[in-house]
C-alpha atoms as a PDB file:
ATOM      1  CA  UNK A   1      -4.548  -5.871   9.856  1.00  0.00           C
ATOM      2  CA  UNK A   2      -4.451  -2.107  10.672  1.00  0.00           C
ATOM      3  CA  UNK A   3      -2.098   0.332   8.827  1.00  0.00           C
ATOM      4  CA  UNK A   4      -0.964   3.949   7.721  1.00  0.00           C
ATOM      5  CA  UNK A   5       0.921   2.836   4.654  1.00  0.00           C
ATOM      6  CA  UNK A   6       3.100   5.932   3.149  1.00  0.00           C
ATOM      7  CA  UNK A   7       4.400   7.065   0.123  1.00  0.00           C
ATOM      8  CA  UNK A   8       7.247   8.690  -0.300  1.00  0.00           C
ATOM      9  CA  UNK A   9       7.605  10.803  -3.805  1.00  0.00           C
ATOM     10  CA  UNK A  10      10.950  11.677  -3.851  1.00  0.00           C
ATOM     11  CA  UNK A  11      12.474  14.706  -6.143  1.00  0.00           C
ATOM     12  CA  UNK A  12      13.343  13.030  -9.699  1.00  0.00           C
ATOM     13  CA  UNK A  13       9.804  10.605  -9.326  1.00  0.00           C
ATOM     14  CA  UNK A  14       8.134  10.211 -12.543  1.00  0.00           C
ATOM     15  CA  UNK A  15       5.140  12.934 -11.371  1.00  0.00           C
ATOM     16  CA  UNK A  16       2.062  11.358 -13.415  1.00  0.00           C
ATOM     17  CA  UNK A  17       3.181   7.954 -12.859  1.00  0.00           C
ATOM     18  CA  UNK A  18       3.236   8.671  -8.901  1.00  0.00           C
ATOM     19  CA  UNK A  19       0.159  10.700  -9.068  1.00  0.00           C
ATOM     20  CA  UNK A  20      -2.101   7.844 -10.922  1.00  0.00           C
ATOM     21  CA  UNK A  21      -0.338   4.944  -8.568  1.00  0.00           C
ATOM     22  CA  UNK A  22      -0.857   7.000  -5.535  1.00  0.00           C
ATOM     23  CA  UNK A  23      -4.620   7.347  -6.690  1.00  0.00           C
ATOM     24  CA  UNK A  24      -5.328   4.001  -7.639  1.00  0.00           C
ATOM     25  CA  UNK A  25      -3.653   2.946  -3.829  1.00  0.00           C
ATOM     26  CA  UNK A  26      -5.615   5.626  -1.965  1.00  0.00           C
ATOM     27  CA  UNK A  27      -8.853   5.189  -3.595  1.00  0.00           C
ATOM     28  CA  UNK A  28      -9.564   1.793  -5.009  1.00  0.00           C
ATOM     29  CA  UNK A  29     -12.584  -0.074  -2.595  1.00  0.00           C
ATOM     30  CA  UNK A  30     -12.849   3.411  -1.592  1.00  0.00           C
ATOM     31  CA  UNK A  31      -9.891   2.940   0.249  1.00  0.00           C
ATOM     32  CA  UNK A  32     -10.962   0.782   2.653  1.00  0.00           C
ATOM     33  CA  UNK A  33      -8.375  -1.593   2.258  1.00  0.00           C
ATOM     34  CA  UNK A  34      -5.338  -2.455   4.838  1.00  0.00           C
ATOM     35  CA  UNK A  35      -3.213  -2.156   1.670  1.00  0.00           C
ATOM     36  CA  UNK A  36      -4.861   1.497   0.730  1.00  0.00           C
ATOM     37  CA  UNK A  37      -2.085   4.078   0.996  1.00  0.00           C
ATOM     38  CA  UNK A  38      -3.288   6.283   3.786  1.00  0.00           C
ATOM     39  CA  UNK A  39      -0.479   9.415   3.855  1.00  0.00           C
ATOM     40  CA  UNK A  40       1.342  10.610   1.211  1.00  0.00           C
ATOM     41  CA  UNK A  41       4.795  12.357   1.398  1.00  0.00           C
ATOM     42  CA  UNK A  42       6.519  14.601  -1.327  1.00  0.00           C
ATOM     43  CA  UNK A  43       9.655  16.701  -1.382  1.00  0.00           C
ATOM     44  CA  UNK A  44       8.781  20.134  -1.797  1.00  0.00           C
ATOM     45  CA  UNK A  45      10.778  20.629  -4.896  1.00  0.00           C
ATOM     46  CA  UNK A  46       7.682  18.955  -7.075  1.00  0.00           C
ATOM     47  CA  UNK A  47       5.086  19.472  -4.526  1.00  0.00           C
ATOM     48  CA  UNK A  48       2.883  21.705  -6.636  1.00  0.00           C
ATOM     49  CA  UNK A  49       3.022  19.805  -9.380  1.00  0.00           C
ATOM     50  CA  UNK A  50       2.172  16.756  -8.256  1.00  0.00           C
ATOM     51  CA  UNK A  51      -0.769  18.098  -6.278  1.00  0.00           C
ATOM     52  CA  UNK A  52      -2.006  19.492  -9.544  1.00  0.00           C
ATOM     53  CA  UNK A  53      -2.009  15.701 -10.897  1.00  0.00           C
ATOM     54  CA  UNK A  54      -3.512  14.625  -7.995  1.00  0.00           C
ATOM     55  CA  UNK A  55      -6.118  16.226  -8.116  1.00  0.00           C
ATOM     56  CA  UNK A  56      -7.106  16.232 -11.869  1.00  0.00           C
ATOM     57  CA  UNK A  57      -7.060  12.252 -11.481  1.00  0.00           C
ATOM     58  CA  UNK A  58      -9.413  12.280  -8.433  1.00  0.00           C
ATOM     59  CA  UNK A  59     -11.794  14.559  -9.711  1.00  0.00           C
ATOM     60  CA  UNK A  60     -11.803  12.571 -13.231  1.00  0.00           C
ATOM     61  CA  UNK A  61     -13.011   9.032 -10.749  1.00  0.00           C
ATOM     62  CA  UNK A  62     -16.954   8.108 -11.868  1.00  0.00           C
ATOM     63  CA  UNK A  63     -18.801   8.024  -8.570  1.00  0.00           C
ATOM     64  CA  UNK A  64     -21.867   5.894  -8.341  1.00  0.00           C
ATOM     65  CA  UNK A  65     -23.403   2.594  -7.300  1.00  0.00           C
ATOM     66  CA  UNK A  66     -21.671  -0.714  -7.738  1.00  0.00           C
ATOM     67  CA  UNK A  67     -23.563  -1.812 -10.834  1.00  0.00           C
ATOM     68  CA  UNK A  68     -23.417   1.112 -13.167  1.00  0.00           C
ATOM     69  CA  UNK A  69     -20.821   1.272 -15.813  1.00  0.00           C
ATOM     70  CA  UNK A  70     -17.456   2.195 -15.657  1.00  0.00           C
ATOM     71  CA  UNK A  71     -18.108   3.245 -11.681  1.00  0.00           C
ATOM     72  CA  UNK A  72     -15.115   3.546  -9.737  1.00  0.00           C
ATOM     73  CA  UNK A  73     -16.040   5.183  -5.918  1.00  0.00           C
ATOM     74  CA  UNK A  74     -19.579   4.164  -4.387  1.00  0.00           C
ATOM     75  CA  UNK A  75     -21.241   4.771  -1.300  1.00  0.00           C
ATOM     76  CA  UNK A  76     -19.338   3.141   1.619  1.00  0.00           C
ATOM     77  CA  UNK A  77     -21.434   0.695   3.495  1.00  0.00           C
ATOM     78  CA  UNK A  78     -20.608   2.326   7.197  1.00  0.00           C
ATOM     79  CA  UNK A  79     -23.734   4.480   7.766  1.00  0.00           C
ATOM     80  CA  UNK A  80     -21.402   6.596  10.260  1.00  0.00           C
ATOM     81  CA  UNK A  81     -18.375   6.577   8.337  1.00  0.00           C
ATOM     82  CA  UNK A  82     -19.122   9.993   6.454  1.00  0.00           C
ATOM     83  CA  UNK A  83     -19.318  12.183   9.385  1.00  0.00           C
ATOM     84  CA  UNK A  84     -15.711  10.554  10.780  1.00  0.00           C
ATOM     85  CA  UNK A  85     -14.145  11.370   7.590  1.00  0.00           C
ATOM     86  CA  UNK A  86     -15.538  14.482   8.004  1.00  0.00           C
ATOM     87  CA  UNK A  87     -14.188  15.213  11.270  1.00  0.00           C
ATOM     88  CA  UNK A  88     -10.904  14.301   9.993  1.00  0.00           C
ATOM     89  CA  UNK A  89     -11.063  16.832   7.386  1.00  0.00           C
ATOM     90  CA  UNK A  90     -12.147  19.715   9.639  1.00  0.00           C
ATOM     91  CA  UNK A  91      -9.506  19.042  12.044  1.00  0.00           C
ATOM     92  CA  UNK A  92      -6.774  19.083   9.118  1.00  0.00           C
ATOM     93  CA  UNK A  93      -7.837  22.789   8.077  1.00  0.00           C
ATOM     94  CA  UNK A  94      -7.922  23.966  11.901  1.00  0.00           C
ATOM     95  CA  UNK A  95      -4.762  23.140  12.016  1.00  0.00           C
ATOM     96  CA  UNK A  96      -3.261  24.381   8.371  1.00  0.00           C
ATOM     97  CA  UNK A  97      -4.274  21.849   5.572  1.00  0.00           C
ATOM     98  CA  UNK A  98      -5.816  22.923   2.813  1.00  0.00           C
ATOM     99  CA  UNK A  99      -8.903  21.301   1.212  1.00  0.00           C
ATOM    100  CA  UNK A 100      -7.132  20.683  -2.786  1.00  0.00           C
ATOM    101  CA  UNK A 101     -10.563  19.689  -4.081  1.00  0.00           C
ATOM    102  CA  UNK A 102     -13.405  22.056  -2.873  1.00  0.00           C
ATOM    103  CA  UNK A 103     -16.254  21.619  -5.148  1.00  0.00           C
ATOM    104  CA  UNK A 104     -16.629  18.470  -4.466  1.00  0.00           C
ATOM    105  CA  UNK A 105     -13.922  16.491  -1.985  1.00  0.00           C
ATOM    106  CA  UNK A 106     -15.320  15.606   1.116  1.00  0.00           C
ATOM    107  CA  UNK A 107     -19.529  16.198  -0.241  1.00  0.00           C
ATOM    108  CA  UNK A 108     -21.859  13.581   0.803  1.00  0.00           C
ATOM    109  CA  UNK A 109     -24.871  11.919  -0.781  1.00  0.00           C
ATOM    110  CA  UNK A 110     -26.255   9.535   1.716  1.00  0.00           C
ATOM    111  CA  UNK A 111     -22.917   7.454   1.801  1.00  0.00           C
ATOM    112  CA  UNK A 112     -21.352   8.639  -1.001  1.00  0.00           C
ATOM    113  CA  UNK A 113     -18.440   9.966   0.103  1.00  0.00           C
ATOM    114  CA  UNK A 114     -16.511  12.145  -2.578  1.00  0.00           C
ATOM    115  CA  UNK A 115     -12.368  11.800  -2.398  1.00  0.00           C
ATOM    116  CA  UNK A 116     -10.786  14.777  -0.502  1.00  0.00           C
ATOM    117  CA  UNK A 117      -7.025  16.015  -1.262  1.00  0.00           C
ATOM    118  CA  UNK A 118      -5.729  17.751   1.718  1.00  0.00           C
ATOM    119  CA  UNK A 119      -2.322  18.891   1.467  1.00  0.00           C
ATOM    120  CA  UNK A 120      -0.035  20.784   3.605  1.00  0.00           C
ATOM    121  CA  UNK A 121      -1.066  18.226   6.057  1.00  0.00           C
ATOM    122  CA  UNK A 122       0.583  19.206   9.471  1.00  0.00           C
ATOM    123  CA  UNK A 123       1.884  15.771  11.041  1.00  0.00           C
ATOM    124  CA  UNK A 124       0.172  16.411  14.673  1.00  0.00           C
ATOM    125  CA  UNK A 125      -3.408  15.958  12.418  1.00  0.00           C
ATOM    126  CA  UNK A 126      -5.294  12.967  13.425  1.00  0.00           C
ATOM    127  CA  UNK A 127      -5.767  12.209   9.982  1.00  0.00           C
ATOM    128  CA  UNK A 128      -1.661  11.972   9.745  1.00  0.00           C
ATOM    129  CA  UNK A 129      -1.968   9.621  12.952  1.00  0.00           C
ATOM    130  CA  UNK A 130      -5.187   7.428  12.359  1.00  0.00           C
ATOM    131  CA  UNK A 131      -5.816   5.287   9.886  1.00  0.00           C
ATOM    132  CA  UNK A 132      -8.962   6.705   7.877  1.00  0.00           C
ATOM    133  CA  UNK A 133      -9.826   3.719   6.077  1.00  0.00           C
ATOM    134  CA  UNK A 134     -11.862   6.023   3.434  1.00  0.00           C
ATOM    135  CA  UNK A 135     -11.660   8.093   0.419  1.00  0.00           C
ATOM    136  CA  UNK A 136      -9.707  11.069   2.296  1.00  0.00           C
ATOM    137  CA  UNK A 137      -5.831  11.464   1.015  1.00  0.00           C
ATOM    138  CA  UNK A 138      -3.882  13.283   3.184  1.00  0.00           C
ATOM    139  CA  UNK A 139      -0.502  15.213   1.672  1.00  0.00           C
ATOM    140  CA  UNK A 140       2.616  16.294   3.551  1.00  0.00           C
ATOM    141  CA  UNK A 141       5.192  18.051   2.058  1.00  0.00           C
ATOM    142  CA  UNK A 142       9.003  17.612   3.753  1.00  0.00           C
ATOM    143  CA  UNK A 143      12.090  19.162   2.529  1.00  0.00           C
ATOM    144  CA  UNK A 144      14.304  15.977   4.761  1.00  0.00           C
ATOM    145  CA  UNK A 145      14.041  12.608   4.122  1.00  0.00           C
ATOM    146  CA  UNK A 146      14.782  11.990   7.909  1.00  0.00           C
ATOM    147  CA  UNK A 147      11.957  13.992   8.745  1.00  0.00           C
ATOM    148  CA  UNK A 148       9.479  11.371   6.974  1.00  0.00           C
ATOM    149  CA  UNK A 149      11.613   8.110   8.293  1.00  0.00           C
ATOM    150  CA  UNK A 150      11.344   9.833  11.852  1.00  0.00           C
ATOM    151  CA  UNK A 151       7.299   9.550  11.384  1.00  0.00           C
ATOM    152  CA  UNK A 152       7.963   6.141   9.998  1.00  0.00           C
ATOM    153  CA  UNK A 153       9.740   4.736  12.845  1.00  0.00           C
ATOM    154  CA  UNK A 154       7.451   6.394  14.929  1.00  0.00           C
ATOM    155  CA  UNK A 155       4.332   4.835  13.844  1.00  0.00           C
ATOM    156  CA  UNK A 156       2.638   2.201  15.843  1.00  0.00           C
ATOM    157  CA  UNK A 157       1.731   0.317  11.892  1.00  0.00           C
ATOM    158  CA  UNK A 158       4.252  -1.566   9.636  1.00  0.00           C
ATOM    159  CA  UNK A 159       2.827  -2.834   7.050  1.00  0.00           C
ATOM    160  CA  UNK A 160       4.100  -1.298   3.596  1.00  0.00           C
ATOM    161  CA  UNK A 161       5.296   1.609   2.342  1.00  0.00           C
ATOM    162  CA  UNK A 162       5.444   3.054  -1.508  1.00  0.00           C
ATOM    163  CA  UNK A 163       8.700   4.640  -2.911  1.00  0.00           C
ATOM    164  CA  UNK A 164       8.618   6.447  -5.865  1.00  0.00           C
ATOM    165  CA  UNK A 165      11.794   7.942  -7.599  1.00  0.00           C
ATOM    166  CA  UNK A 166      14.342   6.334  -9.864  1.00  0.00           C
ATOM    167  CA  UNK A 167      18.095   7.330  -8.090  1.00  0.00           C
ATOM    168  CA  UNK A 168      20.026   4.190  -6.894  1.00  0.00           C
ATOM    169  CA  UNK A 169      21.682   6.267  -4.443  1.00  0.00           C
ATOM    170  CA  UNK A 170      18.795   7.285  -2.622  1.00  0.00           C
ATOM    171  CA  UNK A 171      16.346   4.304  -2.973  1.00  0.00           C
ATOM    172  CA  UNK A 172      19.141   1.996  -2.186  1.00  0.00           C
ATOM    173  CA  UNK A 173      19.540   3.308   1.021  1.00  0.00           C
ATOM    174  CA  UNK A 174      16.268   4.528   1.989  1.00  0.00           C
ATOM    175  CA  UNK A 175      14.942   0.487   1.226  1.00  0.00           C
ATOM    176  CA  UNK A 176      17.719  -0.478   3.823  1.00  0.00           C
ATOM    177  CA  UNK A 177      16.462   1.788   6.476  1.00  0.00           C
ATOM    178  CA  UNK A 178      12.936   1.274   6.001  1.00  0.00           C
ATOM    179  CA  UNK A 179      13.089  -2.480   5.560  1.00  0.00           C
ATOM    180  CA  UNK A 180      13.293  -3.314   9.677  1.00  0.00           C
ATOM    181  CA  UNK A 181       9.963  -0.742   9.769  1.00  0.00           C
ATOM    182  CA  UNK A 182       7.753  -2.400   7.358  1.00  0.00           C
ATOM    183  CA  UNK A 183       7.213  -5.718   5.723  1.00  0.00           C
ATOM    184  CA  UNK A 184       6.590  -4.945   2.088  1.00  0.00           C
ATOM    185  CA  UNK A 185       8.220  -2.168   0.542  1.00  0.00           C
ATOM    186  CA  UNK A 186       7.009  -1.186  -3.536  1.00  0.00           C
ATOM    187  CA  UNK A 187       9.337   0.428  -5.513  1.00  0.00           C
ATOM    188  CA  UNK A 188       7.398   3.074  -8.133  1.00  0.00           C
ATOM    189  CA  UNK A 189       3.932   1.009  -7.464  1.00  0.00           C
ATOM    190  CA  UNK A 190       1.240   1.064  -5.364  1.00  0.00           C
ATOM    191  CA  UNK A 191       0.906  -0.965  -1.480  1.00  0.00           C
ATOM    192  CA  UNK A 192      -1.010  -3.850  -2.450  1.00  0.00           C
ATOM    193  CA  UNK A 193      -2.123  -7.578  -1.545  1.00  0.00           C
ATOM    194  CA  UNK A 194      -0.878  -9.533  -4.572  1.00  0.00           C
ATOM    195  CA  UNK A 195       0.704 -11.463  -6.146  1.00  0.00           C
ATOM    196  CA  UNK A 196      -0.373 -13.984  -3.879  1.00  0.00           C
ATOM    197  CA  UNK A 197       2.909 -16.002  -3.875  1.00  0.00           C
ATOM    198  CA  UNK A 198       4.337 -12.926  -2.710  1.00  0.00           C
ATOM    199  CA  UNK A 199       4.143 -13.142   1.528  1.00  0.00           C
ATOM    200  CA  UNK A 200       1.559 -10.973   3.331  1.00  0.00           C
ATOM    201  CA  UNK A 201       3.041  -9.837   6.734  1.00  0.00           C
ATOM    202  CA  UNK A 202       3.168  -6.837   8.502  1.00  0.00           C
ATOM    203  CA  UNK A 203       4.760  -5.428  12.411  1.00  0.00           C
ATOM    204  CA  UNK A 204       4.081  -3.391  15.106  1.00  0.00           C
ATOM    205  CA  UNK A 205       0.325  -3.311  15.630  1.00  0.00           C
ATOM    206  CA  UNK A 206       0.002  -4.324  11.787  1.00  0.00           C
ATOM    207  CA  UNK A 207       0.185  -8.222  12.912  1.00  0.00           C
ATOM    208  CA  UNK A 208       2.834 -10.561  13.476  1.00  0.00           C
ATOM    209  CA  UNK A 209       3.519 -13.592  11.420  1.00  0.00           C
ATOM    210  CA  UNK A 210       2.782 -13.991   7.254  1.00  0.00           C
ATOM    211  CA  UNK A 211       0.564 -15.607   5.007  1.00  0.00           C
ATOM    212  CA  UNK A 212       0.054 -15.786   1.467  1.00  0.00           C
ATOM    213  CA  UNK A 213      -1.635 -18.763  -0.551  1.00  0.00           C
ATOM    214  CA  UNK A 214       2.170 -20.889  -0.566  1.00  0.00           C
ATOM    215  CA  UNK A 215       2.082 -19.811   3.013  1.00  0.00           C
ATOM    216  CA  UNK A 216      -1.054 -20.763   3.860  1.00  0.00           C
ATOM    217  CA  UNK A 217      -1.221 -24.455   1.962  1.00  0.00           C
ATOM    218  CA  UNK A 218       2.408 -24.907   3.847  1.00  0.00           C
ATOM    219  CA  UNK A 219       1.315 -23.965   7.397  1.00  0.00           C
ATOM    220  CA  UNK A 220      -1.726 -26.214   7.219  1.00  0.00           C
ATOM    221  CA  UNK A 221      -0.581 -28.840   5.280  1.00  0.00           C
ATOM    222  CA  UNK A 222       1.410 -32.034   6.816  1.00  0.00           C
ATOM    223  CA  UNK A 223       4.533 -32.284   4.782  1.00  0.00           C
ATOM    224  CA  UNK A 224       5.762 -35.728   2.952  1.00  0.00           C
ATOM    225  CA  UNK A 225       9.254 -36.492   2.125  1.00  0.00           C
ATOM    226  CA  UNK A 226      10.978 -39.076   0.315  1.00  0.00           C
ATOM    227  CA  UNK A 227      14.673 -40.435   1.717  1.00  0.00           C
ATOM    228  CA  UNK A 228      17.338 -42.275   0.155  1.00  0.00           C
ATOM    229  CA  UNK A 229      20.573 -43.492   1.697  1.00  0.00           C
ATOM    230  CA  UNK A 230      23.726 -41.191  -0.064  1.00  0.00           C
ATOM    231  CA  UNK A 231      25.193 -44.532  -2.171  1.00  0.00           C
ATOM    232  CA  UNK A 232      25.333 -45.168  -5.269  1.00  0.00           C
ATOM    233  CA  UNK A 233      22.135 -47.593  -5.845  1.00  0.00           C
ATOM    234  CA  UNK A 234      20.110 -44.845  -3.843  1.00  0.00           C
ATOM    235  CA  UNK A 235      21.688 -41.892  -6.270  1.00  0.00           C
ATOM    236  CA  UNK A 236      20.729 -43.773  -9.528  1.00  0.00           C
ATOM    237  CA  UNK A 237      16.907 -44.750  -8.208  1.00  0.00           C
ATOM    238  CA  UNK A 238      16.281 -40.496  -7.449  1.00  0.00           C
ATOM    239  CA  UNK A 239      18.525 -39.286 -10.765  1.00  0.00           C
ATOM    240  CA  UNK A 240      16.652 -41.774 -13.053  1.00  0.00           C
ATOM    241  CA  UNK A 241      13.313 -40.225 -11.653  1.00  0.00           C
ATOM    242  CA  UNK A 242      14.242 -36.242 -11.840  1.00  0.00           C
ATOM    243  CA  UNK A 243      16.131 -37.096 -15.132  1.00  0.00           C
ATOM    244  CA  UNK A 244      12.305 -38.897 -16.425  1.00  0.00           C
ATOM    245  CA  UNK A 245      10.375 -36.343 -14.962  1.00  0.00           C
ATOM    246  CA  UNK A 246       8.407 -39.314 -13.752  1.00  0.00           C
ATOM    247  CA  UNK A 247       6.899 -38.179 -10.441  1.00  0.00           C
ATOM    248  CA  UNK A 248       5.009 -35.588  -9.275  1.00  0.00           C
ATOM    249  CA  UNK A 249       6.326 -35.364  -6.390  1.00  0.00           C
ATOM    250  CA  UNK A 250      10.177 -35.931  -6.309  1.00  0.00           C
ATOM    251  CA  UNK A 251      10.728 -33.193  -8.887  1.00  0.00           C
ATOM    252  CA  UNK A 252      12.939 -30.697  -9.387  1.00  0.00           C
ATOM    253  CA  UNK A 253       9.865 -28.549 -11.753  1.00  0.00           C
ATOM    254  CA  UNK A 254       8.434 -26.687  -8.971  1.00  0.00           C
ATOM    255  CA  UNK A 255       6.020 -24.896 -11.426  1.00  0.00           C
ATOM    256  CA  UNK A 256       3.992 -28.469 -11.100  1.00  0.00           C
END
C-alpha cells in the first residue's frame, strides 16, 4: 500500500502538539510504515517555530538496537536503504533544502540511519515526490493553502493526510476538499492504522477497496439471517427475544 501521506500545519495549530504528532508519524518503525507521514507542510507564519520543535524532539529519539531500553530508532533491516536516503538528502540541498539537523541527521552506523529534518523543501525534490519509507522528514513551507491541495491532487498516492489547526472555518472546508483525494483524513493526530474497526482504504496507486478486522470477518464470512413474516404472531416471537436478550444472534447489542 504505497503512500506520501501529508500534513498540513496550518497558522493557529497547537505548535508542540503538531511537532511531537508529526514526529511520532514520521519516525515510529523508523518510518517505514504506509501510514508514516512522509511530507510535511506549514504556513510560513509559524514555520520557524515549529522547525525549532521539530527538531529538539528528533534529536531527543534514543537510537539503538531493538532490545535495549527505552530505544526508539534502530538500524533498518535494508542493507541498501542508507545510501537511498542519502541520495534523497543530497538532492534536497542541490536544489535549496536545508539540512535542520547537521550533527547528526542523515549519519550512518552500519544501518543505523539517524532522522534528517530538511526544510525549505522545494516541491520538484524527489524526496517531495517519492515515498522514502525511512527516517528522512521532509518540510515545505507555503504561504496558500491551494498551493499544498494542488500537490495533493496531484499526487499519484491517497491514502491519508494529517490536519492540524483548530478553526472551523478552515478545517471544515479543507476536510471537504481533501476528502475525494484521500481515504482517511486525522484531524490534530497522526496518519495511522488503528483503531482497527476503523476501515483501512486508500486511492490512486494507494489501493482500491478497504479492510479492517469488521471488514475483513464480513468479506470472508457467509452471512446468516433470521426472517419472520410482518404479522402479529411473527412480531411478538422477535420482540419477546430482543426484549430477553435471549440470543446471540438476533440482538439488537451489537457490542456482543
Amino acid at each position: 500500500m504505497d503512500a506520501k501521506n501529508p500534513a498540513i500545519v496550518l497558522p493557529d495549530a497547537d505548535i508542540d502538539l503538531a511537532a511531537s504528532e508529526c514526529v511520532r508519524g514520521a519516525l515510529s518503525f523508523n518510518g517505514q510504515r504506509c501510514t508514516a507521514l512522509k511530507m510535511l507542510f506549514v504556513h510560513r507564519s509559524i514555520a520557524k517555530p515549529f522547525h525549532e520543535a521539530l527538531v529538539r524532539k528528533v534529536e531527543s529519539l534514543v537510537r539503538g538496537m531493538p532490545w535495549e531500553p527505552n530505544v526508539q530508532l534502530t538500524p533498518l533491516p535494508d542493507a541498501g536503504k542508507p545510501a537511498y536516503l542519502a541520495d534523497l538528502i543530497s538532492d534536497a540541498v542541490n536544489l535549496g533544502a536545508h539540512l535542520a539537523n547537521p550533527a547528526r541527521g542523515g549519519k550512518v552506523e552500519g544501518t543505523l540511519f539517524h532522522p534528517a529534518v530538511l526544510t525549505d523543501v522545494p516541491l520538484t525534490a524527489k524526496i517531495a515526490q517519492e515515498e522514502q519509507f525511512g527516517p528522512v522528514i521532509p518540510v515545505h513551507t507555503y504561504d496558500d493553502l491551494d498551493d499544498v491541495e494542488q500537490y495533493i491532487v496531484g499526487s499519484q498516492y491517497g491514502a491519508q493526510v494529517s490536519i492540524f489547526g483548530h478553526d472551523p472555518d478552515v478545517v471544515g472546508p479543507l476536510v471537504d476538499r481533501l476528502v475525494n483525494q484521500v481515504c482517511r483524513i486525522n484531524l490534530n493526530a497522526q496518519c495511522q492504522r488503528g483503531p482497527d474497526v476503523f476501515p483501512f482504504t486508500g486511492r490512486k496507486s494507494s489501493a482500491e477497496g478497504t479492510l479492517s478486522v469488521h471488514d475483513a470477518l464480513r468479506s470472508f464470512s457467509i452471512r446468516s439471517m433470521v426472517a419472520t413474516k410482518q404479522d402479529s404472531v411473527g412480531k411478538a416471537v422477535v420482540r419477546g427475544i430482543l426484549d430477553r436478550d435471549s440470543s446471540r444472534f438476533l440482538t439488537t447489542n451489537f457490542l456482543l
